[in-house]
PDB file of N, CA and C in Angstrom:
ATOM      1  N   UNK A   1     102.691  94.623  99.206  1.00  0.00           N
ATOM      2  CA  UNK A   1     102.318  93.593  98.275  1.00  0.00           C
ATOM      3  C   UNK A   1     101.105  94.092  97.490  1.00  0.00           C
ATOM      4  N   UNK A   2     101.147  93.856  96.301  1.00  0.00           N
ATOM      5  CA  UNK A   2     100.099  94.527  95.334  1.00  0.00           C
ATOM      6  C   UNK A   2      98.904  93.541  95.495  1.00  0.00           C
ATOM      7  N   UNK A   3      97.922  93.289  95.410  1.00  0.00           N
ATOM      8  CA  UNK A   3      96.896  92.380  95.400  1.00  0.00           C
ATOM      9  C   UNK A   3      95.912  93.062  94.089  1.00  0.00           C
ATOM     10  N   UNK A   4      95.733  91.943  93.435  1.00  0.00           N
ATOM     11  CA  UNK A   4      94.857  92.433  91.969  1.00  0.00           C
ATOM     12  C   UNK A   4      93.649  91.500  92.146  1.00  0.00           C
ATOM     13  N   UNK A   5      93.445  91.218  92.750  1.00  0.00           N
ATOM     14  CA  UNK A   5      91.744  90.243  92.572  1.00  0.00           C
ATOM     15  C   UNK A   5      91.201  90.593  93.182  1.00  0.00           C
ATOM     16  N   UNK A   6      91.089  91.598  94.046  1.00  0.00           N
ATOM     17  CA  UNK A   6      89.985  92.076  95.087  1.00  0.00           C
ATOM     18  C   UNK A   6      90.063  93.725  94.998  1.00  0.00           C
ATOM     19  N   UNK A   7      89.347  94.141  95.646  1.00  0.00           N
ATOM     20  CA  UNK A   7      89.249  95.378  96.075  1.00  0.00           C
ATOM     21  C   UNK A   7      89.357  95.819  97.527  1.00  0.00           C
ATOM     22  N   UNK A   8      89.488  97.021  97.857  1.00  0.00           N
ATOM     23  CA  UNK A   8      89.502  97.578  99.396  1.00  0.00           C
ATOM     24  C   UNK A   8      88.223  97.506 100.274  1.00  0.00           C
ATOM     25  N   UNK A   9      87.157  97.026  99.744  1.00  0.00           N
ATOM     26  CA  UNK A   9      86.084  96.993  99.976  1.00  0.00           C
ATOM     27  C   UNK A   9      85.745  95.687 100.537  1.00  0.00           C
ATOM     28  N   UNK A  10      86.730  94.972 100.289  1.00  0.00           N
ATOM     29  CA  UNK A  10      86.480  93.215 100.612  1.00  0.00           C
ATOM     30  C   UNK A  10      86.740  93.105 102.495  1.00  0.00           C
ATOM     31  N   UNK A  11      87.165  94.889 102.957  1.00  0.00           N
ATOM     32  CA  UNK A  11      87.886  94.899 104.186  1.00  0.00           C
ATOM     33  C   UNK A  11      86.862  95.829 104.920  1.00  0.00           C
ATOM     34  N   UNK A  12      86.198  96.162 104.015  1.00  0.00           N
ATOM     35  CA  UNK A  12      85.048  97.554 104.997  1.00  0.00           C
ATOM     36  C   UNK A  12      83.899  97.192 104.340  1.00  0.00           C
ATOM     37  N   UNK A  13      83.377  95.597 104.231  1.00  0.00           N
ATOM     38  CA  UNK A  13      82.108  95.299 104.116  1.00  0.00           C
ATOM     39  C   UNK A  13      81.680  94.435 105.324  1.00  0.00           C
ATOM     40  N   UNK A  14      82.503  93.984 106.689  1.00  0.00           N
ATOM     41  CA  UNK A  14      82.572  93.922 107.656  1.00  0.00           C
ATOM     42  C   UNK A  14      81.870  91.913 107.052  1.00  0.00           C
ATOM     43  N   UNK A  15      82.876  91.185 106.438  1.00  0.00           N
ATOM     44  CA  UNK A  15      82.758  90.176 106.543  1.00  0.00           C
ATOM     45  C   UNK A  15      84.329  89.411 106.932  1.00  0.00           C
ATOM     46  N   UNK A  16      85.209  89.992 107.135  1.00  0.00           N
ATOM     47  CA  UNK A  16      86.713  89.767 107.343  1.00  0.00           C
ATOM     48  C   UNK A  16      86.250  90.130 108.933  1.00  0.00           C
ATOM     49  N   UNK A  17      87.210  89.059 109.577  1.00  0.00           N
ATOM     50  CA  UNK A  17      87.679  89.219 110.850  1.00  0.00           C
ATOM     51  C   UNK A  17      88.377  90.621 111.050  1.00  0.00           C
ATOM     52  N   UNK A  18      89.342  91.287 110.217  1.00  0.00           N
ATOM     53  CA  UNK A  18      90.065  92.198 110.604  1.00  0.00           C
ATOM     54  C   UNK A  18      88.942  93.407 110.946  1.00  0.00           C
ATOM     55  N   UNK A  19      89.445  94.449 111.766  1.00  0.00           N
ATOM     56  CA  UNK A  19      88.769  95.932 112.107  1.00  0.00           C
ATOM     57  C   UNK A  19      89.125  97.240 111.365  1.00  0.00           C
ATOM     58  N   UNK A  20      88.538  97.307 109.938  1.00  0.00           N
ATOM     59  CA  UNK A  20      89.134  98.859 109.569  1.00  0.00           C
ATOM     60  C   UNK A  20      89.398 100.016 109.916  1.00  0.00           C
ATOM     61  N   UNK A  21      89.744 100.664 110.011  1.00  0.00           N
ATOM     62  CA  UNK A  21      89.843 102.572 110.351  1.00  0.00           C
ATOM     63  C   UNK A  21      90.305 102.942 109.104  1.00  0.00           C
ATOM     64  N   UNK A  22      89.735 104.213 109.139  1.00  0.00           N
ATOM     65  CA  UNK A  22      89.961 104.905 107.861  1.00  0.00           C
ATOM     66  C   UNK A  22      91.176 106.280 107.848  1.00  0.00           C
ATOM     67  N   UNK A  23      91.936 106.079 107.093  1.00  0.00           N
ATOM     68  CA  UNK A  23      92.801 107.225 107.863  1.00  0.00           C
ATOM     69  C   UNK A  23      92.955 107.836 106.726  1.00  0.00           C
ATOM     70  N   UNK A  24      93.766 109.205 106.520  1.00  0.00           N
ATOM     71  CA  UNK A  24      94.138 109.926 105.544  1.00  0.00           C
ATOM     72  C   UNK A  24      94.554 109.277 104.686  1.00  0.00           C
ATOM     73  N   UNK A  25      94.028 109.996 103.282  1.00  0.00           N
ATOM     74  CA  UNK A  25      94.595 109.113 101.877  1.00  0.00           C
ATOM     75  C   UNK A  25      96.564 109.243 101.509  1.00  0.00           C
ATOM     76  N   UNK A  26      96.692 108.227 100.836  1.00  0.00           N
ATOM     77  CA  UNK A  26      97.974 108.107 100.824  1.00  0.00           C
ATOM     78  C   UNK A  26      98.045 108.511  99.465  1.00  0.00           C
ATOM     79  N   UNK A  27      99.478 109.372  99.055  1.00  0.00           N
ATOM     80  CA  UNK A  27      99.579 110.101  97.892  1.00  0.00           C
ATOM     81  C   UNK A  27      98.322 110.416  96.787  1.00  0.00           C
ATOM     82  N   UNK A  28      97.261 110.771  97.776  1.00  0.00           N
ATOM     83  CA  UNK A  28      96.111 110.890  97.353  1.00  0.00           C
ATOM     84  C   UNK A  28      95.174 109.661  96.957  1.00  0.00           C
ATOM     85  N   UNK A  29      95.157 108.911  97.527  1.00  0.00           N
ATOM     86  CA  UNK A  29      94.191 107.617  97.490  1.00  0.00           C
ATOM     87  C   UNK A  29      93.928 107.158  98.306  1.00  0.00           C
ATOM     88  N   UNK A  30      92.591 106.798  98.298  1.00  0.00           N
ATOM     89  CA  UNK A  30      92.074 106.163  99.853  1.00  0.00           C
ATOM     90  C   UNK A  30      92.457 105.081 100.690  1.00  0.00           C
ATOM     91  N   UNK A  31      92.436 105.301 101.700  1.00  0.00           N
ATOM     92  CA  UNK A  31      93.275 103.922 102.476  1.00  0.00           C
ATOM     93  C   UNK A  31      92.922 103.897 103.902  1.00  0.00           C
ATOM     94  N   UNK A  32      93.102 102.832 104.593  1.00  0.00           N
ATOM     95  CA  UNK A  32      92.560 101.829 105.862  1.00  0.00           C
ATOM     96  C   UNK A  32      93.992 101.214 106.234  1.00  0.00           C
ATOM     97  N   UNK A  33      93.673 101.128 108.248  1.00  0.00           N
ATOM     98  CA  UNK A  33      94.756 100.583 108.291  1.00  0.00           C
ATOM     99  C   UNK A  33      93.223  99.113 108.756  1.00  0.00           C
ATOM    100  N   UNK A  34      93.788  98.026 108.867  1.00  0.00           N
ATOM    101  CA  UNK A  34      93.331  96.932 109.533  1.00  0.00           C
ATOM    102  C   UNK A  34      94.365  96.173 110.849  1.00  0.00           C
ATOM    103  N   UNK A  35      93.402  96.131 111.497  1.00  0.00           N
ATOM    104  CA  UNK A  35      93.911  95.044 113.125  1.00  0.00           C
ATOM    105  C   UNK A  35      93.459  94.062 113.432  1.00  0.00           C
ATOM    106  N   UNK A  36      93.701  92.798 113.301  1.00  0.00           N
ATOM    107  CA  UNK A  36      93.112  91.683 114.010  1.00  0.00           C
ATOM    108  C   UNK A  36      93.141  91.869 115.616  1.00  0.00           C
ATOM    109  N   UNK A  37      92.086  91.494 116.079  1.00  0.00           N
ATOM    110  CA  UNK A  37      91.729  91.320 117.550  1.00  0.00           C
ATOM    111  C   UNK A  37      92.592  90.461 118.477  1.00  0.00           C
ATOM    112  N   UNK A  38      93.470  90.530 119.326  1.00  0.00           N
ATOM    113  CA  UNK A  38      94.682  90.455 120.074  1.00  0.00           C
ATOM    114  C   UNK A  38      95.697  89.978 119.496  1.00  0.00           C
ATOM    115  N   UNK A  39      95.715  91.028 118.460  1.00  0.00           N
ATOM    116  CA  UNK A  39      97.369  91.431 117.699  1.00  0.00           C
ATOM    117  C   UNK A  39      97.948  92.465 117.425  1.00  0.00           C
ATOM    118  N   UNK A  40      98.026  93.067 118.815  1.00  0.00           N
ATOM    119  CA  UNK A  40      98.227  94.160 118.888  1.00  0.00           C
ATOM    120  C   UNK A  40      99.863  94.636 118.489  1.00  0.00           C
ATOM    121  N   UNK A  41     100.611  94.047 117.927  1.00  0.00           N
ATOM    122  CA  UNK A  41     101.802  94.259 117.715  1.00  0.00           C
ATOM    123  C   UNK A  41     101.906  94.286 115.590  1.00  0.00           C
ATOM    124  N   UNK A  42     100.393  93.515 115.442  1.00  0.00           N
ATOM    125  CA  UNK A  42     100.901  94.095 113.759  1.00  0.00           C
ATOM    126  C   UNK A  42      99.842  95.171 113.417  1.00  0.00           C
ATOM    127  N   UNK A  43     100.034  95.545 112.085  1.00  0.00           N
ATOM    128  CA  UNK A  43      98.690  96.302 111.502  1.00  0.00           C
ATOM    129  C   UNK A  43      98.954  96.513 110.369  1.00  0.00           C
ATOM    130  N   UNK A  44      97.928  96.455 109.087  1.00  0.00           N
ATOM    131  CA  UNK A  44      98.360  96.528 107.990  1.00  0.00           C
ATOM    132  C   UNK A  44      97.716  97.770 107.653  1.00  0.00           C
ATOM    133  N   UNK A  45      98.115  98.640 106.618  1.00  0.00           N
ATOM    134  CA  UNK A  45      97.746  99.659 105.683  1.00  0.00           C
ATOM    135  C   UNK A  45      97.060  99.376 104.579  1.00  0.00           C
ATOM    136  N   UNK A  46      96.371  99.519 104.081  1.00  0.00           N
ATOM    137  CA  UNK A  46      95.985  99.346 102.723  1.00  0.00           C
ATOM    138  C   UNK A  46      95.381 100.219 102.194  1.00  0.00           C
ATOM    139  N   UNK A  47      95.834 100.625 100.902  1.00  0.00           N
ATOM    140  CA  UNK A  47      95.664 101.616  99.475  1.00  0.00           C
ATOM    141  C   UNK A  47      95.007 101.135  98.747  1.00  0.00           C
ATOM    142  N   UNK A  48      93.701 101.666  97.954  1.00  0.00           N
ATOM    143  CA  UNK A  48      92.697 101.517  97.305  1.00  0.00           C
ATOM    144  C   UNK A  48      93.738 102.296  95.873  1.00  0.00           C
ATOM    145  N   UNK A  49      94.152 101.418  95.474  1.00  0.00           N
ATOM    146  CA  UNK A  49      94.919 101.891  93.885  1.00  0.00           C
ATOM    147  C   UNK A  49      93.689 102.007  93.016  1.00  0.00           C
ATOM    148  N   UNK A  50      93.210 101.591  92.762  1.00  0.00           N
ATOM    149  CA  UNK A  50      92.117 100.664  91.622  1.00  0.00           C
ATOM    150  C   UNK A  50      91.278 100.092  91.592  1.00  0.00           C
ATOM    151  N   UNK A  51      90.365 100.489  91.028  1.00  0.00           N
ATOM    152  CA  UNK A  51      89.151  99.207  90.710  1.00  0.00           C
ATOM    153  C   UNK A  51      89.527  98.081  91.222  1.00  0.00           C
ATOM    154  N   UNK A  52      89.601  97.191  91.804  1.00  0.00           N
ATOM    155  CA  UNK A  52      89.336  95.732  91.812  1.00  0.00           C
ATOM    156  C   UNK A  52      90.893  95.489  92.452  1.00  0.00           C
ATOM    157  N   UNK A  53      92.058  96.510  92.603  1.00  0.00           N
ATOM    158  CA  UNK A  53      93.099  96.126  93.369  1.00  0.00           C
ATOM    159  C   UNK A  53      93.791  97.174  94.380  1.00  0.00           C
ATOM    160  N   UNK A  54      94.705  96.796  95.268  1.00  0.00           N
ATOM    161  CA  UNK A  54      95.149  97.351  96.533  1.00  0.00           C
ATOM    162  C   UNK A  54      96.358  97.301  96.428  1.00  0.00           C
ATOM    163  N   UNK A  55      97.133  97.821  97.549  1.00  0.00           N
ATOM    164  CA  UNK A  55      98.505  98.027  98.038  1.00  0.00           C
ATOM    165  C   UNK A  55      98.206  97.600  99.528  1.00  0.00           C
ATOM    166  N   UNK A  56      99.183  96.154  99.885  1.00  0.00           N
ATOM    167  CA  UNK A  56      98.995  96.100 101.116  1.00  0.00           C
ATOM    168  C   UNK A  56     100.561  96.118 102.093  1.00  0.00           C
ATOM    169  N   UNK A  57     100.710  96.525 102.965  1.00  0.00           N
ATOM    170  CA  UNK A  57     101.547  97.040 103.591  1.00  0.00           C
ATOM    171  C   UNK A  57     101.543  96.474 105.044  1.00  0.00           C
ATOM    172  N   UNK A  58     102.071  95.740 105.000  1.00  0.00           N
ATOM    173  CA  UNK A  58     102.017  94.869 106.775  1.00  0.00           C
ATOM    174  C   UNK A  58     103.204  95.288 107.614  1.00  0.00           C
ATOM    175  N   UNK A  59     102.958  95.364 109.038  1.00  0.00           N
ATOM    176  CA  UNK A  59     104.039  95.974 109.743  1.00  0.00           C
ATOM    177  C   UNK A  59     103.795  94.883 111.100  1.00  0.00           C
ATOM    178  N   UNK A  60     104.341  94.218 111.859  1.00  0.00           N
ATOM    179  CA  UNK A  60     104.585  93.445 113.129  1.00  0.00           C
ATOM    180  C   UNK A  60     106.013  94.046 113.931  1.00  0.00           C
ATOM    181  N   UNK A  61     105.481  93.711 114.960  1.00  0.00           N
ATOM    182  CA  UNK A  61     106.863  94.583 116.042  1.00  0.00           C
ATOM    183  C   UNK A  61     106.657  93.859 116.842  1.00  0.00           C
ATOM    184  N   UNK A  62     107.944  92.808 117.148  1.00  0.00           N
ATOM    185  CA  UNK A  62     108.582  91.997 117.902  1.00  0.00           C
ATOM    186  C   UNK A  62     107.640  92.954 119.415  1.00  0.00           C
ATOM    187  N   UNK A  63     107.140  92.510 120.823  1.00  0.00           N
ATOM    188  CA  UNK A  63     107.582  93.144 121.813  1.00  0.00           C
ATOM    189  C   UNK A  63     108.211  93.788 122.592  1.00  0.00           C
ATOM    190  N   UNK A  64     109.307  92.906 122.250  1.00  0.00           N
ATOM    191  CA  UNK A  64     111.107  92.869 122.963  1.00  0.00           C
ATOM    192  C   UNK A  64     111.817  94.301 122.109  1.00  0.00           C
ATOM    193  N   UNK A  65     110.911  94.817 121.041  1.00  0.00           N
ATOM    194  CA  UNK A  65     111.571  96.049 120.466  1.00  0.00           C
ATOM    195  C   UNK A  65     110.527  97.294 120.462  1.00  0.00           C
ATOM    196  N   UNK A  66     109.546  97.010 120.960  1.00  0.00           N
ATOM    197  CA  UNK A  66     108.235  98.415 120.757  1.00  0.00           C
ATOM    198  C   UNK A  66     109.482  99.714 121.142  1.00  0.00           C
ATOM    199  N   UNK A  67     110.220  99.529 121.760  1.00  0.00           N
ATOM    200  CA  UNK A  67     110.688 101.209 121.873  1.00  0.00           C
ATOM    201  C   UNK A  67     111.770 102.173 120.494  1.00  0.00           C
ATOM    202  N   UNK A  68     112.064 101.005 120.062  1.00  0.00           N
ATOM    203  CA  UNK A  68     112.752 101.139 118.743  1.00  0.00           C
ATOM    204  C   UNK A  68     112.408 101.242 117.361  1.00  0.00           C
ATOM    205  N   UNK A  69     111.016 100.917 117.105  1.00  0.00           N
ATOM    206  CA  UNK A  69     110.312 101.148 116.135  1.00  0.00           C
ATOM    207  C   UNK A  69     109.029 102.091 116.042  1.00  0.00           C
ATOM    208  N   UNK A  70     108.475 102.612 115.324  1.00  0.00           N
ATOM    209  CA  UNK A  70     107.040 103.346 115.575  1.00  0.00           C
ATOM    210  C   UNK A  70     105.736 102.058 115.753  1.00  0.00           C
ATOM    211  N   UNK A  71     104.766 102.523 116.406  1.00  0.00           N
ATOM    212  CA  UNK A  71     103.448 101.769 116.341  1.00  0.00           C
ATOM    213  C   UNK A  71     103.221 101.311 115.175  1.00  0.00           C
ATOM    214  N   UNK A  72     102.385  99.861 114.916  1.00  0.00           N
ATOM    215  CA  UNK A  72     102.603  98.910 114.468  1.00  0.00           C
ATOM    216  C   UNK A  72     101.996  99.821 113.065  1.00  0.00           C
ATOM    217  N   UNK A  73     100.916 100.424 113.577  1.00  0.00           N
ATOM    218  CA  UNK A  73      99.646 100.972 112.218  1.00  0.00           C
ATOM    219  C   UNK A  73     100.751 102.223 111.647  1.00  0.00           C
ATOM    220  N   UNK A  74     101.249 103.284 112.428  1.00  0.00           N
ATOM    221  CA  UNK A  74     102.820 104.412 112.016  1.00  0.00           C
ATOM    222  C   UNK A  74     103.167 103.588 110.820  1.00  0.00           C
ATOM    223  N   UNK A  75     103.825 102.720 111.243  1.00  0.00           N
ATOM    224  CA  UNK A  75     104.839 101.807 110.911  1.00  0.00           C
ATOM    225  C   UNK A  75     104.200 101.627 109.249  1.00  0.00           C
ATOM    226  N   UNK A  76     103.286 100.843 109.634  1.00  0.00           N
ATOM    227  CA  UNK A  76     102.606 100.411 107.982  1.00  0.00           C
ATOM    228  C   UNK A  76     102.407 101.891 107.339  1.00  0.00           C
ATOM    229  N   UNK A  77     101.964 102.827 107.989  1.00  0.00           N
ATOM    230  CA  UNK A  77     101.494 104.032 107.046  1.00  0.00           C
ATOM    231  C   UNK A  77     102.728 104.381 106.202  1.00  0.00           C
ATOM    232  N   UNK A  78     103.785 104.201 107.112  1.00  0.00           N
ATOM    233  CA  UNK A  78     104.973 104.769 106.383  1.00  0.00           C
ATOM    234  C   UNK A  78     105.720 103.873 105.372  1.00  0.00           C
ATOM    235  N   UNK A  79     105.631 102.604 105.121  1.00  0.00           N
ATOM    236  CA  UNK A  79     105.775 101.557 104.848  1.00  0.00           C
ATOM    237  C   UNK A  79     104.915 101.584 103.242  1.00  0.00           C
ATOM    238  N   UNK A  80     103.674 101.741 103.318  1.00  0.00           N
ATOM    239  CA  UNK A  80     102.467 102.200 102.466  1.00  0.00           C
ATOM    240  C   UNK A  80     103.085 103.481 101.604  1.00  0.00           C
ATOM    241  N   UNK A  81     103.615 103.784 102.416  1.00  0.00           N
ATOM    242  CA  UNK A  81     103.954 106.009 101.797  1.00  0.00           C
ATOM    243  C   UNK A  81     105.058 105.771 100.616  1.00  0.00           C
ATOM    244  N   UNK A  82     106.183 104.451 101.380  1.00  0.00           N
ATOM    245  CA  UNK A  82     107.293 104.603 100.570  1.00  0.00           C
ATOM    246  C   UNK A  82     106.974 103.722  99.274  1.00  0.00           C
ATOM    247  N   UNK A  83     106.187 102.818  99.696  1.00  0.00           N
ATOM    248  CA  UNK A  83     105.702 102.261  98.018  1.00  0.00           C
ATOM    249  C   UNK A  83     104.828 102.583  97.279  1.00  0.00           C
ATOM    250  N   UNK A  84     104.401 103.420  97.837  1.00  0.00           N
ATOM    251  CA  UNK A  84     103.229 104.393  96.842  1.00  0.00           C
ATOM    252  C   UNK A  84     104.250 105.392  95.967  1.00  0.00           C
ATOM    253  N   UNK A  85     105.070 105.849  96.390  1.00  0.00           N
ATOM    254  CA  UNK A  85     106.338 107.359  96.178  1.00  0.00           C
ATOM    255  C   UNK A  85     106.802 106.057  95.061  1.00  0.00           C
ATOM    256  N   UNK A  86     107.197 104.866  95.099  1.00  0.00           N
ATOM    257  CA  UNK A  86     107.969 103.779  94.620  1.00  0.00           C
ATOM    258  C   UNK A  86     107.061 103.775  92.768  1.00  0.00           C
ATOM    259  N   UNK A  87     105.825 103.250  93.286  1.00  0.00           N
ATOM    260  CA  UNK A  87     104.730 102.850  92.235  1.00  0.00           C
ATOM    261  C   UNK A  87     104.558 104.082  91.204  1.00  0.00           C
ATOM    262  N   UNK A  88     104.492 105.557  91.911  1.00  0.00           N
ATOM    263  CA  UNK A  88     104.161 106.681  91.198  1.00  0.00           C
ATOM    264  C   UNK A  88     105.219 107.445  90.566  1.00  0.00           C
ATOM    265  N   UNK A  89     106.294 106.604  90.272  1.00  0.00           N
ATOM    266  CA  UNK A  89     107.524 107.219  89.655  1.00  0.00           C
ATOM    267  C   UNK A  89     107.545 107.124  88.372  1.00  0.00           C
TER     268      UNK A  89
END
């Protein structure tokens, strides 16, 4: 989901509940996955496109399926990868 009114920064100024990590940039742009605190089954990605907007990329995994899918944060990176490849065409 594209988000245009904010920036990536609204997530690593440590006023959001969620927990950033910073991981390798995606098709060359900076990006974070985020985790809320005992939700351990989602995690979102997010891409610093722009000034003032993001790419956000949410991933949740049922329990009853963790062996069939990648980890929740995997999951979003790759999720993140294919709409970035999508956006930069």
């Amino acid at each position: 989901m594209p988000v245009t009114k904010e920036g990536i920064e609204v997530w690593t100024g440590g006023k959001r509940t969620g927990r950033p990590s910073e991981i390798e940039p995606i098709m060359g742009f900076p990006a974070i996955t985020i985790t809320l605190p005992n939700q351990e089954a989602s995690c979102d990605a997010i891409v610093d496109t722009a000034e003032g907007q993001y790419l956000l990329a949410t991933v949740t995994v049922n329990p009853s399926f963790e062996d069939r899918f990648p980890k929740p944060c995997d999951g979003a990176r790759q999720l993140a990868e294919a709409a970035m490849q999508n956006l930069l065409k």
